[in-house]
Protein backbone atom coordinates (compact mmCIF):
# COMPACT_ATOMS: atom_id res chain seq x y z
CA UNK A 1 0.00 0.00 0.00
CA UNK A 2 2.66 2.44 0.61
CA UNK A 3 4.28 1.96 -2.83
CA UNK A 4 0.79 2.33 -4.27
CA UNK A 5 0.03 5.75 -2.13
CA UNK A 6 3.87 7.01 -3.41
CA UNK A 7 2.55 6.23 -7.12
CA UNK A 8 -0.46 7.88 -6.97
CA UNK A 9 0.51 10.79 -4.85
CA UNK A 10 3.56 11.65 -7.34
CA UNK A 11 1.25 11.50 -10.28
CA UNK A 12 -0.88 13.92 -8.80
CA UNK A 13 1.58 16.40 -7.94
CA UNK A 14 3.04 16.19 -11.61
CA UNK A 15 -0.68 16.64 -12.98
CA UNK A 16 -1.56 19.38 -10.13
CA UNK A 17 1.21 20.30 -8.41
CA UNK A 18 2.31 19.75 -4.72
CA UNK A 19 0.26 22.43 -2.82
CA UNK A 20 -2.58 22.09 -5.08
CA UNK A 21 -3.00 18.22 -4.16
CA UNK A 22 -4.61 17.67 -0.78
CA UNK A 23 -4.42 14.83 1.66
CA UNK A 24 -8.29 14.74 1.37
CA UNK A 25 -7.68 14.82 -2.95
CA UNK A 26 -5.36 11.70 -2.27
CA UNK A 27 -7.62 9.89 -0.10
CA UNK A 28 -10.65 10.27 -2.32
CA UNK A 29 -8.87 8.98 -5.54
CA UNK A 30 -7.41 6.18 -4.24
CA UNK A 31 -10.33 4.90 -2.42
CA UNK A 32 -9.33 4.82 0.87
CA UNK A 33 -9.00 6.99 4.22
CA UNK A 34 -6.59 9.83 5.19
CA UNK A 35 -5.26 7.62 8.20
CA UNK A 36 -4.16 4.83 5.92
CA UNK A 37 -2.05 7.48 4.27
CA UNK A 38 -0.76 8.72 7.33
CA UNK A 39 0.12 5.52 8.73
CA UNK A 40 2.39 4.98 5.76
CA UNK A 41 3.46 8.82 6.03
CA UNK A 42 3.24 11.28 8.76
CA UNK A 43 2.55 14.11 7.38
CA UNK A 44 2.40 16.21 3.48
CA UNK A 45 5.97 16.94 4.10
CA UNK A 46 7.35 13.85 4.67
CA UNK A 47 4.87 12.28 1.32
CA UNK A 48 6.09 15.15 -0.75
CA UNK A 49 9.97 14.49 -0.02
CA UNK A 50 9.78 10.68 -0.92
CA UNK A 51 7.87 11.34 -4.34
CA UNK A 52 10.27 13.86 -5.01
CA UNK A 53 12.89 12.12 -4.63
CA UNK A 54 11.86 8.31 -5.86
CA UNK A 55 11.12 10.48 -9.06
CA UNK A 56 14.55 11.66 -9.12
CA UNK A 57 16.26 8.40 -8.78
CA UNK A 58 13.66 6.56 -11.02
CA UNK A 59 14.59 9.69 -13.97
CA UNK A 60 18.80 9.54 -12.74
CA UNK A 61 18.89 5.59 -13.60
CA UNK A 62 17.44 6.22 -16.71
CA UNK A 63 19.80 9.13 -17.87
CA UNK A 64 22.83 7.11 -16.65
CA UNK A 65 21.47 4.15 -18.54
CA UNK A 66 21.46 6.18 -21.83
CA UNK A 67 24.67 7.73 -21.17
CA UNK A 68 25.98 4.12 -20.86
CA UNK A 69 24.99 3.67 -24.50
CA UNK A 70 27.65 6.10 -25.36
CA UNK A 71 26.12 7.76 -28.19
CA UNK A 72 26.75 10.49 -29.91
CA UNK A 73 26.95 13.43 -27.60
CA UNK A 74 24.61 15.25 -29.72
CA UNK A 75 22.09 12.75 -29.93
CA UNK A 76 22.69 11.46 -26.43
CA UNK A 77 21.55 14.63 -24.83
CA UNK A 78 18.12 14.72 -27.29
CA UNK A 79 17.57 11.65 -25.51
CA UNK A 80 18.11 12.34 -22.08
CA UNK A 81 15.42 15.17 -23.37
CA UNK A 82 13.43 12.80 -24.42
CA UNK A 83 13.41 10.48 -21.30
CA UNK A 84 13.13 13.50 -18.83
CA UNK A 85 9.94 14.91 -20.50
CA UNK A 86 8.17 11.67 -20.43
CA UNK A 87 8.51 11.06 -17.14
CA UNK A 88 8.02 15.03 -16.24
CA UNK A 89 4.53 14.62 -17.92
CA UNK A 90 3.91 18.12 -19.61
CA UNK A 91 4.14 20.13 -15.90
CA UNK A 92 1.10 21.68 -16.76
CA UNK A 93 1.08 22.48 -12.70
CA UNK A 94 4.47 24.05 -12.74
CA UNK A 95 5.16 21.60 -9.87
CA UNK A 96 8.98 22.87 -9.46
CA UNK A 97 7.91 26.17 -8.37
CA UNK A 98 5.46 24.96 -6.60
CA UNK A 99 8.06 23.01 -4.81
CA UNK A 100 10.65 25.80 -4.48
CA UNK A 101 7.70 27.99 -2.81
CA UNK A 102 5.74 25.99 -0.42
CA UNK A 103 8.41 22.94 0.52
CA UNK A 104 12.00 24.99 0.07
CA UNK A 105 13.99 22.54 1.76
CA UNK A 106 13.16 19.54 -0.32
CA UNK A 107 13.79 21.66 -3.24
CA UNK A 108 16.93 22.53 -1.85
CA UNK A 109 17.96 18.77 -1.67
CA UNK A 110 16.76 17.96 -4.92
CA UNK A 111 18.45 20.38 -6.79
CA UNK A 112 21.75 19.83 -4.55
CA UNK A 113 21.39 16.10 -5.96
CA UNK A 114 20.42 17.23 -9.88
CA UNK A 115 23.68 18.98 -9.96
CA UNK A 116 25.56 16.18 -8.80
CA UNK A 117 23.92 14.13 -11.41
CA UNK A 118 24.34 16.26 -13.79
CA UNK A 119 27.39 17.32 -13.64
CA UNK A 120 28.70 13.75 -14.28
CA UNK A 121 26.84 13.19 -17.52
CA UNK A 122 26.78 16.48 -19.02
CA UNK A 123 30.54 17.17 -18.16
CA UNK A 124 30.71 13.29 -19.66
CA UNK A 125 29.23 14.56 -22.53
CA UNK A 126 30.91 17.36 -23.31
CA UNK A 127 34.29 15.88 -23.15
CA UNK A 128 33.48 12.97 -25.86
CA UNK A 129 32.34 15.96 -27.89
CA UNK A 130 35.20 17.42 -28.08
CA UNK A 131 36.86 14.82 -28.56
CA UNK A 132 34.96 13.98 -31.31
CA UNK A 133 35.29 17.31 -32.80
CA UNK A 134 31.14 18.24 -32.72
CA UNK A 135 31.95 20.44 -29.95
CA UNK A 136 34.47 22.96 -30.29
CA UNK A 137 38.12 22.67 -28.52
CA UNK A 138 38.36 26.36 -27.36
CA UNK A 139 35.39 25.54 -24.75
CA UNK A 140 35.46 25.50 -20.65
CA UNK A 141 33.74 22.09 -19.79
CA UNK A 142 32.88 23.20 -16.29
CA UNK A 143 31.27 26.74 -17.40
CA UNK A 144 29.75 24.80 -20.23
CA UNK A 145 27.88 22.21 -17.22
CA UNK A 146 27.37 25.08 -14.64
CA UNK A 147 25.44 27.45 -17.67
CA UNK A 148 23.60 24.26 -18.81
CA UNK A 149 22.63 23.49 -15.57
CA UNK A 150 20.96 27.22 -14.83
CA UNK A 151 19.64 26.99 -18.04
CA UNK A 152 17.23 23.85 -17.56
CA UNK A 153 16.20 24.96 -13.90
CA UNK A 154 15.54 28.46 -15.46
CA UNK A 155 13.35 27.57 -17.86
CA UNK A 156 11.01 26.01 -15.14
CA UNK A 157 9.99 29.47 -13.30
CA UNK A 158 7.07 30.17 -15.02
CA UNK A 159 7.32 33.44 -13.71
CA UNK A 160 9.70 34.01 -16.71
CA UNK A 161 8.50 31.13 -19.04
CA UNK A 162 4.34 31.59 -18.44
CA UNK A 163 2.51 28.90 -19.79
CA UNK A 164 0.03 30.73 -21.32
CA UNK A 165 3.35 31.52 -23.63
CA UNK A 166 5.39 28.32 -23.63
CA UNK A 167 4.67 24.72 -23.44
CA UNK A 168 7.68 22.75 -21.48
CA UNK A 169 8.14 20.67 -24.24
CA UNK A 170 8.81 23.56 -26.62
CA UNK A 171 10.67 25.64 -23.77
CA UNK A 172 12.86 22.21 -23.61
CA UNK A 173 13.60 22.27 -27.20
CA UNK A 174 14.44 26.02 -27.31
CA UNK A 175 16.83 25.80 -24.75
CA UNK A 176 18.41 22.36 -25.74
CA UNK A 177 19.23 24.12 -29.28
CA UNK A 178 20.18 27.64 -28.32
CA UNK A 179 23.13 25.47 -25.40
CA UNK A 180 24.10 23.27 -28.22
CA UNK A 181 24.31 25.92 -30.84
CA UNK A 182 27.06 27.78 -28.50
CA UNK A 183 28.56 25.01 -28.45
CA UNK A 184 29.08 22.63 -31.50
CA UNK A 185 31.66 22.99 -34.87
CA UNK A 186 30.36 23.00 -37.97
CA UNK A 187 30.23 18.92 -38.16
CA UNK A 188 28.34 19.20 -35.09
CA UNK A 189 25.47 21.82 -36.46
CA UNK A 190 25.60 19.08 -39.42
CA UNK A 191 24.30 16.33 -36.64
CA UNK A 192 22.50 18.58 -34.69
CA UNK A 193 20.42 20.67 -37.79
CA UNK A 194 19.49 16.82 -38.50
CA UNK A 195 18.11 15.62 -35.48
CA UNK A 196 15.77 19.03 -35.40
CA UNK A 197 14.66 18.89 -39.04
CA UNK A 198 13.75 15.20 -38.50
CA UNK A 199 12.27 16.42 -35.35
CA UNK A 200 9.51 19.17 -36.86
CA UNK A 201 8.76 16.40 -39.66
């Protein structure tokens, strides 16, 4: 039961957000009464931290399992993309700010732990890219992961992104071009001017 309260609860806060979804809201979907849930979890807080967080590791093993592929850096990272967004649903909710504002702690740890991740596989990334020659020599891999980083939690206020003017998945796609297009040589806008035309088709 508490795996099945974790699933449901984390769907909801994708779809609604985490101070939009009630105790009461969770109860009444799944069927059952607000002391099962608490008997499993103590409080909001406490629910909240382990769905944020299960998410994260359930989305981490996925990215490190593409980056074990070792594709091409170009493509690898449309993936990632890819995998991120699917399991993100369309944050509709804005469930990140949501998180920032009303639970700042647990944002605090999750973001602490994205940058860790991330930091590994984009700086991973990078490297082979330059080594390949799609990304160009003259670059500083640990600006390069620091910027990218901002860039993708940036892009997630919506008090600078509204909805009403960007979807996430276009947002994702805008800012996934504009980093690589600092980046890459002119093989590299070769791959990459591929993998968006083939994209919009």
């Amino acid at each position: 039961m508490k795996e099945k309260i974790l699933e449901k609860a984390t769907d909801m806060f994708l779809n609604y957000g985490f101070k939009s979804v009630t105790m009461d809201d969770l109860a009444n979907k799944m069927g059952i009464s607000k002391k099962t849930i608490y008997a499993h979890y103590t409080n909001k807080t406490k629910l909240v931290e382990q769905s944020t967080m299960n998410l994260f590791w359930h989305i981490s093993n996925g990215i490190d399992e593409i980056c074990a592929l070792q594709k091409n850096p170009i493509e690898e990272i449309y993936e990632i993309k890819r995998f991120v967004m699917l399991h993100l649903k369309n944050e509709a909710s804005s469930p990140e700010y949501q998180l920032q504002k009303y639970y700042p702690s647990v944002h605090q740890e999750l973001k602490q732990n994205q940058f860790k991740m991330m930091q590994t596989c984009i700086m991973d990334n990078v490297k082979r890219g330059m080594a390949l020659g799609i990304y160009r020599k003259n670059i500083e891999p640990e600006f390069v992961v620091r910027i990218y980083f901002s860039g993708v939690t940036s892009i997630k206020d919506t008090r600078l992104f509204p909805t009403k003017l960007f979807t996430s998945e276009n947002l994702a796609d805008y800012y996934l071009e504009y980093h690589l297009r600092g980046i890459v040589t002119p093989d590299g806008r070769k791959i990459l001017n591929n993998i968006i035309n083939s994209n919009q088709e």
